[in-house]
C-alpha atoms as a PDB file:
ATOM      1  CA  UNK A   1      33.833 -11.648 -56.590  1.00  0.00           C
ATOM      2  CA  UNK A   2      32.415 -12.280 -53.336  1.00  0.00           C
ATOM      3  CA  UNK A   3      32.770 -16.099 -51.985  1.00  0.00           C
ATOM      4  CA  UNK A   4      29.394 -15.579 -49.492  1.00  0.00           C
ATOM      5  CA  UNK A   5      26.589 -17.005 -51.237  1.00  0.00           C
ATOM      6  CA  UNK A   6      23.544 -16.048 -49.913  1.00  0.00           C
ATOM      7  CA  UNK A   7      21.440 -18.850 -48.535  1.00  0.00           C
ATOM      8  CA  UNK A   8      18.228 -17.450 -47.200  1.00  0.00           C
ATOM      9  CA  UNK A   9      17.532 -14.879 -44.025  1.00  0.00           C
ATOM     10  CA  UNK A  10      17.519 -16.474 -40.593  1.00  0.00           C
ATOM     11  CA  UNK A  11      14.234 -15.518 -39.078  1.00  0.00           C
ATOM     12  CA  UNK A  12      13.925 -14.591 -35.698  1.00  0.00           C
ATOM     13  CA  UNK A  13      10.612 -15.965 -33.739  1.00  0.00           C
ATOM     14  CA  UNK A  14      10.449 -13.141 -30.806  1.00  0.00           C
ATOM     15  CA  UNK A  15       7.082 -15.040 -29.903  1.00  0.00           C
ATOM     16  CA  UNK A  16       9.080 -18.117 -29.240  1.00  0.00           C
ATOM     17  CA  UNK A  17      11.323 -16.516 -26.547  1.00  0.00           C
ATOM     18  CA  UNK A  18       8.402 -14.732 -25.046  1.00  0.00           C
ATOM     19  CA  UNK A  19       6.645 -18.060 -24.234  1.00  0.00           C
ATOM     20  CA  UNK A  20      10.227 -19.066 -22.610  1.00  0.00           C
ATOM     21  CA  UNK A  21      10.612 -16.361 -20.235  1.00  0.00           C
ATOM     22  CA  UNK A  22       7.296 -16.704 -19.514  1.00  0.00           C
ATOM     23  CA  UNK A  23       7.534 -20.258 -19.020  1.00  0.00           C
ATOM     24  CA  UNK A  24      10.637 -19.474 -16.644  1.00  0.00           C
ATOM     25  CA  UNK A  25       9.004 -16.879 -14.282  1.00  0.00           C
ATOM     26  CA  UNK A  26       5.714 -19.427 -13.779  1.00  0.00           C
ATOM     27  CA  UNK A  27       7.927 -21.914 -12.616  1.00  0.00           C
ATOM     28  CA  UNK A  28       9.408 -19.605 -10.314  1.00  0.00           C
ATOM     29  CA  UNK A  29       6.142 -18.552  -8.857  1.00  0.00           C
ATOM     30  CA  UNK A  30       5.140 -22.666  -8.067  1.00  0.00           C
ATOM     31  CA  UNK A  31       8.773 -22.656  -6.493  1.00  0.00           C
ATOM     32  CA  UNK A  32       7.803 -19.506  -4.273  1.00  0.00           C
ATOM     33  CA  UNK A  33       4.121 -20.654  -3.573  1.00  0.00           C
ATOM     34  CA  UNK A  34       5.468 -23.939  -1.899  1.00  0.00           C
ATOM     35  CA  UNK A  35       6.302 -21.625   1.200  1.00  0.00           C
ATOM     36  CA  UNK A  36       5.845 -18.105   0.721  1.00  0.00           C
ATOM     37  CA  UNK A  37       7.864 -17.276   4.455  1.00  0.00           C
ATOM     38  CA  UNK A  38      10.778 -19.061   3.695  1.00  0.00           C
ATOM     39  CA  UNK A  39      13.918 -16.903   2.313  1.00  0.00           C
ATOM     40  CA  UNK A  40      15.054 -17.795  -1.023  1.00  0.00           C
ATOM     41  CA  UNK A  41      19.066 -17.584  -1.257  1.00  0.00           C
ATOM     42  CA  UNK A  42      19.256 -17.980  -5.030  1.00  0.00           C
ATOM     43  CA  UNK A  43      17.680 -14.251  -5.004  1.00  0.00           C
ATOM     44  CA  UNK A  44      17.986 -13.162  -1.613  1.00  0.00           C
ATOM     45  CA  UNK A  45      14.626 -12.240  -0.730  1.00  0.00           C
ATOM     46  CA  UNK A  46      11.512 -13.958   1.002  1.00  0.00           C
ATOM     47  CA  UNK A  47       9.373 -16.476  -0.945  1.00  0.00           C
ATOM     48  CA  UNK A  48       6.407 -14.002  -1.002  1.00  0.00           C
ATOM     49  CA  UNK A  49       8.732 -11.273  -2.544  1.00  0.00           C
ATOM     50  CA  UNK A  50       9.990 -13.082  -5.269  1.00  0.00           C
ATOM     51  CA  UNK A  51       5.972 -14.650  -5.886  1.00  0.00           C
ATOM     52  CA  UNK A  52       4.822 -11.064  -6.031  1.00  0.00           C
ATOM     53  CA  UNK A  53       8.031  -9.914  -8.648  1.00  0.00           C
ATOM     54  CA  UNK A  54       7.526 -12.527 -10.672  1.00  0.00           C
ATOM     55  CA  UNK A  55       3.971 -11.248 -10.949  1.00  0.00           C
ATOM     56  CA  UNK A  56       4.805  -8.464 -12.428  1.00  0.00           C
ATOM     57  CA  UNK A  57       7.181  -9.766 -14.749  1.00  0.00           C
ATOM     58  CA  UNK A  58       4.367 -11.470 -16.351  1.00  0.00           C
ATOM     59  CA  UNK A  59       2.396  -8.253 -16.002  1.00  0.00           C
ATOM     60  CA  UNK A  60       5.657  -6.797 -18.043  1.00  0.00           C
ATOM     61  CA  UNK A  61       5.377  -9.451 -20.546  1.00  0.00           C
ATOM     62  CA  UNK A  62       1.687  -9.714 -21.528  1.00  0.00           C
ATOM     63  CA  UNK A  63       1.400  -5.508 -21.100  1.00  0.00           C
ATOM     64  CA  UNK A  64       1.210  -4.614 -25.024  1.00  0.00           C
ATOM     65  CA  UNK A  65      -1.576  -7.078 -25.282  1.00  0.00           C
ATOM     66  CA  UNK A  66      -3.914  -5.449 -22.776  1.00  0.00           C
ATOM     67  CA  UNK A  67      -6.408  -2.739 -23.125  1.00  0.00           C
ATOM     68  CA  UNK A  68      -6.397   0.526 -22.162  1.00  0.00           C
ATOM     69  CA  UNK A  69      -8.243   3.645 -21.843  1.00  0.00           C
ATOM     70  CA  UNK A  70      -6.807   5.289 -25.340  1.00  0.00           C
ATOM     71  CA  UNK A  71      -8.526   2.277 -27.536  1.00  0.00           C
ATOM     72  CA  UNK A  72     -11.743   4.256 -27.578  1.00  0.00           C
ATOM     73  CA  UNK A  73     -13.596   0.615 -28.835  1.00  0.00           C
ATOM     74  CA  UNK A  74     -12.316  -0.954 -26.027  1.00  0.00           C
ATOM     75  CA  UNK A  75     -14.673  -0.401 -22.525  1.00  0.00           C
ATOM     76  CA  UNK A  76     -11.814  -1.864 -20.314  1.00  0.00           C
ATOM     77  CA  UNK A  77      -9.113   0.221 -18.837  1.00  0.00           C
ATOM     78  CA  UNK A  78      -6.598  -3.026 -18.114  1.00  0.00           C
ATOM     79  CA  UNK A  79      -3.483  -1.151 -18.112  1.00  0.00           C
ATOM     80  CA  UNK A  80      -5.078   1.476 -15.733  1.00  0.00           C
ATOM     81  CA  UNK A  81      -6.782  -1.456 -13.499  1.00  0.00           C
ATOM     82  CA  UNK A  82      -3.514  -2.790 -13.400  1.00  0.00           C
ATOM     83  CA  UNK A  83      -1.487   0.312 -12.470  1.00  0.00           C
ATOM     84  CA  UNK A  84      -3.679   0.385  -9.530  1.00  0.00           C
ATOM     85  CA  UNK A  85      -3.645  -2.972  -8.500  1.00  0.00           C
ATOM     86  CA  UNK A  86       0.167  -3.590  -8.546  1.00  0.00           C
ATOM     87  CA  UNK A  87       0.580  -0.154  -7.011  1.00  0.00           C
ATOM     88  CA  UNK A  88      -1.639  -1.465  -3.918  1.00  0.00           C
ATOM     89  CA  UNK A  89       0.317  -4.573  -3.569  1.00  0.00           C
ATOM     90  CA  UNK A  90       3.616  -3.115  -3.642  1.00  0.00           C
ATOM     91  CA  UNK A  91       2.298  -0.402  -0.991  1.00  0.00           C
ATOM     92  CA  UNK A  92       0.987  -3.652   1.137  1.00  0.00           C
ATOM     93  CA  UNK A  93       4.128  -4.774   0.766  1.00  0.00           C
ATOM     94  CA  UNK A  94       6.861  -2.421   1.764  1.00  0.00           C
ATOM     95  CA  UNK A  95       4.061  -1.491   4.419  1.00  0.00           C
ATOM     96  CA  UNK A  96       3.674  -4.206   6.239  1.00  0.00           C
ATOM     97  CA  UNK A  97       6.672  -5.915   7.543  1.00  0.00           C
ATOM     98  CA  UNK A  98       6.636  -9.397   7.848  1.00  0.00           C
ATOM     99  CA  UNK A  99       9.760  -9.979   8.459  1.00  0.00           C
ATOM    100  CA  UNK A 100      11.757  -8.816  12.097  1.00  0.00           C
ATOM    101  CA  UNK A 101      15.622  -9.543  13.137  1.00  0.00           C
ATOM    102  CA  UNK A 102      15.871  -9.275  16.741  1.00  0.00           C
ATOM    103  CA  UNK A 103      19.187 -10.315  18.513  1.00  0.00           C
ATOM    104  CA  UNK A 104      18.957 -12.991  20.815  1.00  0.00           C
ATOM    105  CA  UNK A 105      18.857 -11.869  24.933  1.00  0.00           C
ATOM    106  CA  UNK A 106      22.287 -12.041  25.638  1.00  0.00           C
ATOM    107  CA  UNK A 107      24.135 -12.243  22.786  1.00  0.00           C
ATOM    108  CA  UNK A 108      25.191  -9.739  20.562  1.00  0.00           C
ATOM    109  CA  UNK A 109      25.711 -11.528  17.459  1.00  0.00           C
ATOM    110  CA  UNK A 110      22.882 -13.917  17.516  1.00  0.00           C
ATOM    111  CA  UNK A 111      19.890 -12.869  15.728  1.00  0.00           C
ATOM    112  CA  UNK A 112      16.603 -14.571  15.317  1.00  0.00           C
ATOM    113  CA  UNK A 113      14.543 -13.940  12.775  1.00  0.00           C
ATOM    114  CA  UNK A 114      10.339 -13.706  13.228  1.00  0.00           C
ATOM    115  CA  UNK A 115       7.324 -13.706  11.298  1.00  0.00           C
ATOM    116  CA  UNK A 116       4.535 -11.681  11.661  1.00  0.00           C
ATOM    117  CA  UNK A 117       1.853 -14.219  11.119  1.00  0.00           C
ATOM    118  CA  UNK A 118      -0.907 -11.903  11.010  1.00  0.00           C
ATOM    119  CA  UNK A 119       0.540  -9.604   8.665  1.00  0.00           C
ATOM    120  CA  UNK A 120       1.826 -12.676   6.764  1.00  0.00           C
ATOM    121  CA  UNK A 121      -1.852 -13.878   6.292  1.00  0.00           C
ATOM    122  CA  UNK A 122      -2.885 -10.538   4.856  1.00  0.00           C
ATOM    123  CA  UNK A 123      -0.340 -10.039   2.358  1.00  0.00           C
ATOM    124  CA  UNK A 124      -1.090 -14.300   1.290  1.00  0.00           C
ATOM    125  CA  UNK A 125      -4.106 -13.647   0.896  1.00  0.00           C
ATOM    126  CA  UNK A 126      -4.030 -10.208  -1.462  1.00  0.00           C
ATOM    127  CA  UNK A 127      -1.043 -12.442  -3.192  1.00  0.00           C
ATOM    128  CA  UNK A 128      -3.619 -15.387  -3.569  1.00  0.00           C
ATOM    129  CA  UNK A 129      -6.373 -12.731  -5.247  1.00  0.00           C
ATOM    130  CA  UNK A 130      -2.983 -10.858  -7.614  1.00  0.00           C
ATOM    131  CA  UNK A 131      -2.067 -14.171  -9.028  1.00  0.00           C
ATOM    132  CA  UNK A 132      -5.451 -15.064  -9.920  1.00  0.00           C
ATOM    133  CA  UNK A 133      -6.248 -11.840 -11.540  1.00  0.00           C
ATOM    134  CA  UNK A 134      -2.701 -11.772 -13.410  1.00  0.00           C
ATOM    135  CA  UNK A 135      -4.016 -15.299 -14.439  1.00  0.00           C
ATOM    136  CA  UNK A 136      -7.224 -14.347 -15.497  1.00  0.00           C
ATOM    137  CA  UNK A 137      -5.353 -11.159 -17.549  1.00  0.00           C
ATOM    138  CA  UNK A 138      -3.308 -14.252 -19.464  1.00  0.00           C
ATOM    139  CA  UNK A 139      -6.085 -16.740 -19.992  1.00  0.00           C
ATOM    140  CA  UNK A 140      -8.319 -13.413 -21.107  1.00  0.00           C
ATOM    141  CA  UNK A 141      -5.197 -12.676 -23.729  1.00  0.00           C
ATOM    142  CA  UNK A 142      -4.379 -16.168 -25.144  1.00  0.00           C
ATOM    143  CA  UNK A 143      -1.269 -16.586 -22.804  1.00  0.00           C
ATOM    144  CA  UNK A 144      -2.624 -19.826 -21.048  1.00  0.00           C
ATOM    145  CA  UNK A 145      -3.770 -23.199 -22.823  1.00  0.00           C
ATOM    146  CA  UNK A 146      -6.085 -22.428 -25.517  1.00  0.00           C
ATOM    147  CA  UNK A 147      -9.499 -23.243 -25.482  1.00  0.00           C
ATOM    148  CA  UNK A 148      -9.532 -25.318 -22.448  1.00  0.00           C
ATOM    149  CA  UNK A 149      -6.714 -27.741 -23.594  1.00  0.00           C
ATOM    150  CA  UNK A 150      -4.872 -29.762 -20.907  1.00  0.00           C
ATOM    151  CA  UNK A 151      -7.270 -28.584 -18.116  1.00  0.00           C
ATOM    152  CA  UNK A 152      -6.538 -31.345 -16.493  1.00  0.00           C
ATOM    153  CA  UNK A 153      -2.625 -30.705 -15.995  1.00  0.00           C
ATOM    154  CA  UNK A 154      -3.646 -27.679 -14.902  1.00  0.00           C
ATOM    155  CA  UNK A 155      -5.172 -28.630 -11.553  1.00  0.00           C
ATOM    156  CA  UNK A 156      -2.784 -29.400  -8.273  1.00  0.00           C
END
């Protein structure tokens, strides 16, 4: 006879651990947003890098919920729209470098590091207008507060 009585299944909420991660990459995004041109050691890139990563990990997480072109009811093509836009960005990105090491005059192992302010305003602002549509993609989905709940908290 077996001594293992069986008490019940464990269930597994998947949901649950969704709403974590996604939780965990928001706050990472706030964290980045404070100053986009500073370098963040925990991951070793910029600020702006890690904002615009973390947007597409939420892109990652919410992507089975959006609409494409092969759901012949729907007339949105999200998952194309959104090919297209994070293709852009990432293009913008590795494009246009911020970022420049120069050694110092004189010294050969003292760098300084500068920032392109000008290209760092473009790539803000298209960061700015990504966030708010990955936003909008969420709210649109059910991934924000529901029906308007806790507007409030929402606002800086």
């Amino acid at each position: 006879m077996d001594d293992y009585e069986d008490k019940g299944s464990v269930k597994f909420n998947a949901g649950f651990f969704q709403v974590q991660r996604i939780h965990e990459v928001q706050r990472m995004i706030n964290i980045a947003k404070i100053n986009p041109q500073s370098f963040n050691y925990d991951y070793n890139i910029w600020n702006y890098e890690l904002w615009f990563n973390c947007l597409n990990t939420l892109i990652d997480e919410i992507w089975p919920k959006l609409y494409s072109k092969e759901q012949k009811h729907i007339a949105k093509d999200e998952k194309g729209e959104t090919d297209k836009f994070r293709d852009q960005m990432l293009k913008m990105i590795d494009n246009f470098k911020v970022v420049e090491q120069k050694f110092m005059d004189g010294y050969s192992d003292k760098k300084v590091t500068l920032i392109n302010k000008q290209k760092f305003s473009k790539i803000h602002r298209a960061l700015i207008y990504y966030d708010n549509y990955v936003k909008g993609l969420m709210n649109e989905h059910g991934w924000n507060n529901p029906d308007g709940e806790f507007e409030a908290a929402d606002e800086y």
